[in-house]
C-alpha atoms as a PDB file:
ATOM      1  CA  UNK A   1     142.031 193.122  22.083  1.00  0.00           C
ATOM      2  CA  UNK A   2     138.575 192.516  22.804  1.00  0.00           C
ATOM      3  CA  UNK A   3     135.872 192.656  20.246  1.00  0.00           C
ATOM      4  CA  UNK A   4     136.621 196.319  18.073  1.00  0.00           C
ATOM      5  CA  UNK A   5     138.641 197.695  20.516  1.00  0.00           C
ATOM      6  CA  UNK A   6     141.614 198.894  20.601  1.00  0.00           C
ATOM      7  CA  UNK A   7     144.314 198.226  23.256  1.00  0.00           C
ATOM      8  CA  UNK A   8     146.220 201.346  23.022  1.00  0.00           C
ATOM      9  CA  UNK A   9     149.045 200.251  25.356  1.00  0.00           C
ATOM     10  CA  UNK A  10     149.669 197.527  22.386  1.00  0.00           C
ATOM     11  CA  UNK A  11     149.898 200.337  19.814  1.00  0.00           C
ATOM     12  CA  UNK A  12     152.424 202.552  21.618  1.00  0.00           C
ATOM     13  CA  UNK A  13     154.510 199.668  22.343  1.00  0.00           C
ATOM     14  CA  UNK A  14     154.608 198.771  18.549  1.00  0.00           C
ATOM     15  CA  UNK A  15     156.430 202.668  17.982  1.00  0.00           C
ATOM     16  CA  UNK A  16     159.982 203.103  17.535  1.00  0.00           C
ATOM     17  CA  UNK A  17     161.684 205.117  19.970  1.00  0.00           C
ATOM     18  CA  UNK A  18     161.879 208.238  17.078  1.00  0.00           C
ATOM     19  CA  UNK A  19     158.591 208.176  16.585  1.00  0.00           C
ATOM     20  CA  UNK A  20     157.572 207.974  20.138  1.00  0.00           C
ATOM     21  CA  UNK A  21     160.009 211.370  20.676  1.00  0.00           C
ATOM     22  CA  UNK A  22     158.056 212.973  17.757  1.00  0.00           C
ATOM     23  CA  UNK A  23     154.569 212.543  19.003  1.00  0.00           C
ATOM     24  CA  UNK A  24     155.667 213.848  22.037  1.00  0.00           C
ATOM     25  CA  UNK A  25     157.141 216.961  21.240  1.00  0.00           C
ATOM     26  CA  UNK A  26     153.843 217.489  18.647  1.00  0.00           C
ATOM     27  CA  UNK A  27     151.234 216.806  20.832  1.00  0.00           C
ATOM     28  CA  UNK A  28     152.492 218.503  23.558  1.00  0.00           C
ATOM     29  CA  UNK A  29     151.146 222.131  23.187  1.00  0.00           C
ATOM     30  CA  UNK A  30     148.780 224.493  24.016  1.00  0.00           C
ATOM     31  CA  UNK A  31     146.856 223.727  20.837  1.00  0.00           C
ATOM     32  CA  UNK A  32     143.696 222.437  22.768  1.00  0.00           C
ATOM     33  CA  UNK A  33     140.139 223.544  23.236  1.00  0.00           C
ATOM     34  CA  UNK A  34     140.682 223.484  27.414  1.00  0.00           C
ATOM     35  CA  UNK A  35     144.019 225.694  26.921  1.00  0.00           C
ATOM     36  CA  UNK A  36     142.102 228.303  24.385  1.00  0.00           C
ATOM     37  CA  UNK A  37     139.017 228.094  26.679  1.00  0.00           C
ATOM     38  CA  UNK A  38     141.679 229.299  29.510  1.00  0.00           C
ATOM     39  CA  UNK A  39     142.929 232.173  27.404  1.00  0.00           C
ATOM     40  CA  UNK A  40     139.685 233.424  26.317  1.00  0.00           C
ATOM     41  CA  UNK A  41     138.484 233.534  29.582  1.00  0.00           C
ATOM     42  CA  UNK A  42     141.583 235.503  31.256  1.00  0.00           C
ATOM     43  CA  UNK A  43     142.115 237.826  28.454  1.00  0.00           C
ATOM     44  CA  UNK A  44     138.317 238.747  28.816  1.00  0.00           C
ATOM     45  CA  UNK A  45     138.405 239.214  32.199  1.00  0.00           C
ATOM     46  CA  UNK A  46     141.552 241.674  31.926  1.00  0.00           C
ATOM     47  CA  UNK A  47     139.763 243.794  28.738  1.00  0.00           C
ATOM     48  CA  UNK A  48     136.461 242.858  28.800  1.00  0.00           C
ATOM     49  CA  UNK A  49     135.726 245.608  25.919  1.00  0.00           C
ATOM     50  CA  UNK A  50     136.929 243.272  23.785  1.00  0.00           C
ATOM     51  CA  UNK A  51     135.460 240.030  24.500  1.00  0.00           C
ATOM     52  CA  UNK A  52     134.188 239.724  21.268  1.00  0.00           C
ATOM     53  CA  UNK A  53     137.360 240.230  18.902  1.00  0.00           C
ATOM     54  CA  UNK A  54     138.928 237.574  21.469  1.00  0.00           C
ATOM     55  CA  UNK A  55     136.488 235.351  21.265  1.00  0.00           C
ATOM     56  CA  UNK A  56     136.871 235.557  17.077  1.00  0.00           C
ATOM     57  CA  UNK A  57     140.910 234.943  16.988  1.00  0.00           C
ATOM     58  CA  UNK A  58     140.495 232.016  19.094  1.00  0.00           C
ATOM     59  CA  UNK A  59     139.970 229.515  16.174  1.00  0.00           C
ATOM     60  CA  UNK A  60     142.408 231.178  14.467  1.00  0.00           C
ATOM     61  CA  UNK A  61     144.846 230.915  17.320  1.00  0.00           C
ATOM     62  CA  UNK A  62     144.044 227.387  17.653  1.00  0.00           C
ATOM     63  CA  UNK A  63     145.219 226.023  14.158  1.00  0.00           C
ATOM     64  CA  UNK A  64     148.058 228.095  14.436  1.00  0.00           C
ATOM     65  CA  UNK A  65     149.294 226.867  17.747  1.00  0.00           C
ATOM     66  CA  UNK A  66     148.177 223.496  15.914  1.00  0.00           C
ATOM     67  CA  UNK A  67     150.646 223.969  12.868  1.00  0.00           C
ATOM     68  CA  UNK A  68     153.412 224.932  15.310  1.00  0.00           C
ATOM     69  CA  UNK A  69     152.999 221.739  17.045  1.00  0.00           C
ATOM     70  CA  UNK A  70     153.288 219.738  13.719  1.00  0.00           C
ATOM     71  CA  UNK A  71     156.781 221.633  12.775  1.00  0.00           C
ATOM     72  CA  UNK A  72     157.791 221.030  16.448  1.00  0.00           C
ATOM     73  CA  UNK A  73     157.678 217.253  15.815  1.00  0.00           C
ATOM     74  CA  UNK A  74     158.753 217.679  12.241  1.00  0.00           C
ATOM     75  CA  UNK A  75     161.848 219.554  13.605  1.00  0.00           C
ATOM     76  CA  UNK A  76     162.417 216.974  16.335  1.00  0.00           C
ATOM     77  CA  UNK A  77     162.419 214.599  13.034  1.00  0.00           C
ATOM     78  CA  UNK A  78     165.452 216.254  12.221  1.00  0.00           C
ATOM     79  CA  UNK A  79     167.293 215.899  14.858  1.00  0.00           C
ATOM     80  CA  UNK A  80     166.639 212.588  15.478  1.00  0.00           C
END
């Protein structure tokens, strides 16, 4: 580790292999600005009358598909 950084290959070795399974099943989603920005611009294409009222759900979209990712790992915590 040089000076404040932070090796991050260090810090994943340091997980167990549980908690290594859980991050992965709660990170991977479709709860990221890129994804939403994908959506938004498909759906507006295909109705463009309602740009607008897509373009409002988004954020609420987004911490949805956010708390689904967290029970997806908490779930995975079960199982484990």
């Amino acid at each position: 580790m040089e000076g404040n950084h932070i090796c991050l290959s260090e810090k994943i070795d340091s997980l167990s292999e549980k908690s290594l399974a859980i991050l992965t099943f709660a990170l991977s989603g479709f709860a990221n600005f890129g994804a939403a920005g994908s959506i938004v611009a498909m759906l507006s294409e295909m109705v463009p009358e309602r740009k607008r009222l897509i373009q409002g759900l988004m954020m609420k979209a987004l911490v949805g598909a956010t708390m689904v990712n967290l029970l997806n790992g908490a779930i995975v915590a079960l199982f484990i």
